[in-house]
C-alpha atoms as a PDB file:
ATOM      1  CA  UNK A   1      29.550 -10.667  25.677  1.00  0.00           C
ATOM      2  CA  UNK A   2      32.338  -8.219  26.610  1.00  0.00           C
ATOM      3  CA  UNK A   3      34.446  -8.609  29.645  1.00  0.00           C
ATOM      4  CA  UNK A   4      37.851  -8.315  30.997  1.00  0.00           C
ATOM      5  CA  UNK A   5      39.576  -8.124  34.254  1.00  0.00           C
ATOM      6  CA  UNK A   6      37.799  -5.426  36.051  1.00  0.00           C
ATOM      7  CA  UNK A   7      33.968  -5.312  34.439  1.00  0.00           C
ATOM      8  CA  UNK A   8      32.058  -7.145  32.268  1.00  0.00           C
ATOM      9  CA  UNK A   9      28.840  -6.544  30.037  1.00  0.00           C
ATOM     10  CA  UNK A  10      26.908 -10.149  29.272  1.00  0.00           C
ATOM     11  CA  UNK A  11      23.632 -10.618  27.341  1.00  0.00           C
ATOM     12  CA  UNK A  12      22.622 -13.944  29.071  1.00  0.00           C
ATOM     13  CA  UNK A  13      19.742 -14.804  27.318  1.00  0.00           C
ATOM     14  CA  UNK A  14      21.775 -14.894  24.099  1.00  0.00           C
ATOM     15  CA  UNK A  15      24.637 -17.042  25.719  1.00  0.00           C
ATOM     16  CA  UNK A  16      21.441 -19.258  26.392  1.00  0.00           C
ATOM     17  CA  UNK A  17      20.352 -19.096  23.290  1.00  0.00           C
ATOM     18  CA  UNK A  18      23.535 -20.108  21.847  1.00  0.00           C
ATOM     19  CA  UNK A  19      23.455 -23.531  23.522  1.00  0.00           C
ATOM     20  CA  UNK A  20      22.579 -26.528  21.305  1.00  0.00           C
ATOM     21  CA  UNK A  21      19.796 -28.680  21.434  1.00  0.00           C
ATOM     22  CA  UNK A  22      21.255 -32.096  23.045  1.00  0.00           C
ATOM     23  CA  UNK A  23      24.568 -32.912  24.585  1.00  0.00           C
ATOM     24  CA  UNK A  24      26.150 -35.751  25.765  1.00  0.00           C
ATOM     25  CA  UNK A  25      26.924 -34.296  29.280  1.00  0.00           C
ATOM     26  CA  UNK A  26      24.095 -33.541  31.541  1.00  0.00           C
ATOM     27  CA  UNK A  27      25.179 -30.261  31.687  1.00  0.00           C
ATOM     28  CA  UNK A  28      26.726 -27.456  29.517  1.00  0.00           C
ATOM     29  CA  UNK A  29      28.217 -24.352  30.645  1.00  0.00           C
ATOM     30  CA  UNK A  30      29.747 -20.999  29.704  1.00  0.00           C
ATOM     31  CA  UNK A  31      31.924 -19.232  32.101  1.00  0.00           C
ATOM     32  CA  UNK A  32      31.086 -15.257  32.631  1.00  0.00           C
ATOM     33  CA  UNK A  33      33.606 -14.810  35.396  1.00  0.00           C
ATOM     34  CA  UNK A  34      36.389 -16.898  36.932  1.00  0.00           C
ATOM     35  CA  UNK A  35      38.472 -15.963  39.606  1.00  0.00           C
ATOM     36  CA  UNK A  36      39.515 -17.523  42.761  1.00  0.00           C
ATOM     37  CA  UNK A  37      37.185 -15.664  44.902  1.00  0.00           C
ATOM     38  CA  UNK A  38      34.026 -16.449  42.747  1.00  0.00           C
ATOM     39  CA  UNK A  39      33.104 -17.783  39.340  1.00  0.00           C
ATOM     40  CA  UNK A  40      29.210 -16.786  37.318  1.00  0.00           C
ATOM     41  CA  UNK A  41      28.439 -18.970  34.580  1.00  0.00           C
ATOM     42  CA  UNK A  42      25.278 -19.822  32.605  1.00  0.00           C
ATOM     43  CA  UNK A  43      24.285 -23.681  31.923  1.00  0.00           C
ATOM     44  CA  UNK A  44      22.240 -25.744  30.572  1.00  0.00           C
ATOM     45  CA  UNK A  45      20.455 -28.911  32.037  1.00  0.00           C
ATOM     46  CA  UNK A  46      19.878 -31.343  29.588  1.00  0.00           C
ATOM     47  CA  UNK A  47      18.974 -34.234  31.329  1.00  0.00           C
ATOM     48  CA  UNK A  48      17.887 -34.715  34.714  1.00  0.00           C
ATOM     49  CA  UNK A  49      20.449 -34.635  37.408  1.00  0.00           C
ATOM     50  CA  UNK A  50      21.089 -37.559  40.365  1.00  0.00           C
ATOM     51  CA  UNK A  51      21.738 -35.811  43.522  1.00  0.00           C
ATOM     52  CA  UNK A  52      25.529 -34.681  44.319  1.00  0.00           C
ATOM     53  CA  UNK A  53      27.371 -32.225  46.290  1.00  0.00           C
ATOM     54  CA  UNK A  54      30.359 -29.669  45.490  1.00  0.00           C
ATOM     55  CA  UNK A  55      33.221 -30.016  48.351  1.00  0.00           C
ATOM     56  CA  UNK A  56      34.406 -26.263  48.037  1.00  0.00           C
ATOM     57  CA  UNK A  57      32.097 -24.054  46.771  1.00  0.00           C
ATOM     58  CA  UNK A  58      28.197 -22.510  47.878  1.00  0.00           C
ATOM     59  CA  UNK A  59      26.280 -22.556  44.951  1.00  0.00           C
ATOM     60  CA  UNK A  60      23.618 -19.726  43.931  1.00  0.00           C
ATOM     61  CA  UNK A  61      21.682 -20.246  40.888  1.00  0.00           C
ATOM     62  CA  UNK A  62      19.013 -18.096  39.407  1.00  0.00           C
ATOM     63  CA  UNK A  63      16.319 -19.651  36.793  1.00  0.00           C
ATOM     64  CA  UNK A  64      16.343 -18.278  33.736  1.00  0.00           C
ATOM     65  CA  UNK A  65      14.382 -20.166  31.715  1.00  0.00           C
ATOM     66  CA  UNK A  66      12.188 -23.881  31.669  1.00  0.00           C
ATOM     67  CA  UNK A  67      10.659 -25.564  34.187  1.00  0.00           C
ATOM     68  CA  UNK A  68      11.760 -28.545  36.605  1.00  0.00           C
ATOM     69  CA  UNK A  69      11.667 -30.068  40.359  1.00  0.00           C
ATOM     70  CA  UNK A  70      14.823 -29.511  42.430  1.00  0.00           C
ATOM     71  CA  UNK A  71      15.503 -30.495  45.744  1.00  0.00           C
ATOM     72  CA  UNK A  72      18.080 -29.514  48.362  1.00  0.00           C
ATOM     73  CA  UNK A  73      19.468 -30.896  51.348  1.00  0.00           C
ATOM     74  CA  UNK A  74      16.755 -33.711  51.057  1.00  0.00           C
ATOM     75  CA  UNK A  75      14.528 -35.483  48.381  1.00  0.00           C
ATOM     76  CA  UNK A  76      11.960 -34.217  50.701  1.00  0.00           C
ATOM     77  CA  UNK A  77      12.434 -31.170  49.782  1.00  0.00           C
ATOM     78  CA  UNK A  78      11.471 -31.082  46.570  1.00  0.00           C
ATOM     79  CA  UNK A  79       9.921 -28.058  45.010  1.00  0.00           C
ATOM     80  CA  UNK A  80       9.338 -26.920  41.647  1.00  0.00           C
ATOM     81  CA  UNK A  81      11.053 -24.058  40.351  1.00  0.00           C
ATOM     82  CA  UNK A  82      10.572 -21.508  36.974  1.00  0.00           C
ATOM     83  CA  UNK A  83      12.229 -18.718  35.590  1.00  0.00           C
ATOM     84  CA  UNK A  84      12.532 -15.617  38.269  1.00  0.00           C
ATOM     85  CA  UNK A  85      12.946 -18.163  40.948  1.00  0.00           C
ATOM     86  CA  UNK A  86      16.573 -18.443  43.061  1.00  0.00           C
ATOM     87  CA  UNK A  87      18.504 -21.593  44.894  1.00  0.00           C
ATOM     88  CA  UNK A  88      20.801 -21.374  47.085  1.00  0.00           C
ATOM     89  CA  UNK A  89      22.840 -23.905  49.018  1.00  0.00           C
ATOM     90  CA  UNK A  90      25.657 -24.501  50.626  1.00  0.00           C
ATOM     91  CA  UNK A  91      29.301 -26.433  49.855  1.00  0.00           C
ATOM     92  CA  UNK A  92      28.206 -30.155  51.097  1.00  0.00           C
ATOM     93  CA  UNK A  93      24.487 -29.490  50.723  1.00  0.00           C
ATOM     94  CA  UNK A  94      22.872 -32.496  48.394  1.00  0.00           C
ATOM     95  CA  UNK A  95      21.024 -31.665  45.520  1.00  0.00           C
ATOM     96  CA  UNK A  96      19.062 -32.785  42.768  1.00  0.00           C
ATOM     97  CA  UNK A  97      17.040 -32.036  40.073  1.00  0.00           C
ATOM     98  CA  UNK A  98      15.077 -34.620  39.494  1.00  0.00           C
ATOM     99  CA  UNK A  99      12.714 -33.424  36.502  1.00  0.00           C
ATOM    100  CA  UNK A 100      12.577 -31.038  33.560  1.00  0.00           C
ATOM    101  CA  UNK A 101       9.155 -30.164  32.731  1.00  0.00           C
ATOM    102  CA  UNK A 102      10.379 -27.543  29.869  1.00  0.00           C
ATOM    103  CA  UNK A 103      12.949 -26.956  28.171  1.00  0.00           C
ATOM    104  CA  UNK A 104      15.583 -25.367  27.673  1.00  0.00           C
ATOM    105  CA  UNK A 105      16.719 -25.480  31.261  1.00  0.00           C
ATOM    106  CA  UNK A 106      19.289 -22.570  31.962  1.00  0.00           C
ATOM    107  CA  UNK A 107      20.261 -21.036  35.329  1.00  0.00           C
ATOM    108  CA  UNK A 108      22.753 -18.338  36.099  1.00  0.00           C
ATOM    109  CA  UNK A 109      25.267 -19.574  38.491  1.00  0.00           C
ATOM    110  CA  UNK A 110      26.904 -17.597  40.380  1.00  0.00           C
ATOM    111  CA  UNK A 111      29.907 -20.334  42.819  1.00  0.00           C
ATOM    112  CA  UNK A 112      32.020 -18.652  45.911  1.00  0.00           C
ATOM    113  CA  UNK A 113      34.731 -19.687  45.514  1.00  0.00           C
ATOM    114  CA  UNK A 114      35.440 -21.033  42.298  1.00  0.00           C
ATOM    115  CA  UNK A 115      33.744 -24.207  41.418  1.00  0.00           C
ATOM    116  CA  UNK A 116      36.237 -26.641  39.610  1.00  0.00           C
ATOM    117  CA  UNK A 117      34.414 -28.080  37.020  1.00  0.00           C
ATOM    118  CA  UNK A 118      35.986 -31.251  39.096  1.00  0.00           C
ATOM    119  CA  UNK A 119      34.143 -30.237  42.381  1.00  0.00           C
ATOM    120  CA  UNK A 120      31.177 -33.085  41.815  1.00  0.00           C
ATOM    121  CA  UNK A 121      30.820 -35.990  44.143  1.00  0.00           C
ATOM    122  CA  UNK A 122      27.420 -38.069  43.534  1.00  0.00           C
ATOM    123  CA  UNK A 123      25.744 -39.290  46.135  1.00  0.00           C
ATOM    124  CA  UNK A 124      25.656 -42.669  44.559  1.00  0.00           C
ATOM    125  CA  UNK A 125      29.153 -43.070  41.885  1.00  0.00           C
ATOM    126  CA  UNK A 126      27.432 -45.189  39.500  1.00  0.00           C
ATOM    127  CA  UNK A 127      25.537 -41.969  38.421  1.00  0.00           C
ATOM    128  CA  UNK A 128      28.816 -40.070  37.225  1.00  0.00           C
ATOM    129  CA  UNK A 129      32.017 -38.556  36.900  1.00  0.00           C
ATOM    130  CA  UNK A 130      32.745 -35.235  36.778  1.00  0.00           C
ATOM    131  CA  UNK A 131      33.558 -35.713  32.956  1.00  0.00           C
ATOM    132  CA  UNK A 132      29.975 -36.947  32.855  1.00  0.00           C
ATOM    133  CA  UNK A 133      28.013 -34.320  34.418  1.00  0.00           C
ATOM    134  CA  UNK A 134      29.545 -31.262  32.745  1.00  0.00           C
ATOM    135  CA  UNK A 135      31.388 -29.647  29.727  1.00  0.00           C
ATOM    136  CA  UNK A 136      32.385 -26.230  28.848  1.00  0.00           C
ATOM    137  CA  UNK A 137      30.349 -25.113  25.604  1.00  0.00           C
ATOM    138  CA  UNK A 138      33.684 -24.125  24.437  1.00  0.00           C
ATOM    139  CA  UNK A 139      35.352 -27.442  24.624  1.00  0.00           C
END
């Protein structure tokens, strides 16, 4: 991975690789780019995720590798998805992915603007926090 503040050079399906095998967030990520205008990270899904919204950012994620249902806007909406496929949604769009079907789940996400790790509001609260639902692998 080589980057600074005007290009950048990432091998993503080593930063996936580098992930470990469980975590005790739902979610792990690594931060490519992160500016004001727009941050790119890669994740991984660990377990499934309760659906939740992000206040002020449109999400775009790319699959890069496992298997899994996600739905957007409604539960009836629900769709499986694989590597090569892309979601998109907008800030205050609900989404959810229900099931992993194979693992390792990792998307490329690409958030306008910035997504603060913070920006998660579940639909129902009992299913998280925002401490909950993500971590940056480097923490």
């Amino acid at each position: 991975m080589t980057a600074n503040k005007t290009w950048g050079r990432f091998h993503l399906h080593q930063i996936a690789a580098a992930f470990p095998d469980a975590a005790e967030t739902l979610l792990l990520d690594t931060y490519l780019t992160d500016e004001p205008s727009a941050s790119s990270r890669v994740f991984r899904v660990y377990r499934p995720t309760p659906p939740h919204y992000h206040v002020h950012s449109d999400e775009y994620l790319y699959v890069l590798s496992g298997k899994g249902t996600f739905w957007i806007g409604d539960a009836a909406n629900c769709g499986a998805f694989a590597p090569g496929d892309f979601l998109t949604f907008k800030r205050g769009t609900v989404h959810a992915l229900p099931s992993i079907l194979e693992e390792p789940v990792v998307f490329l996400a690409i958030d306008a603007p910035r997504r603060d790790p913070k920006d998660i509001i579940f639909v129902s609260p009992q299913d998280g926090t925002p401490e909950t639902f993500i971590r940056s692998r480097s923490e």
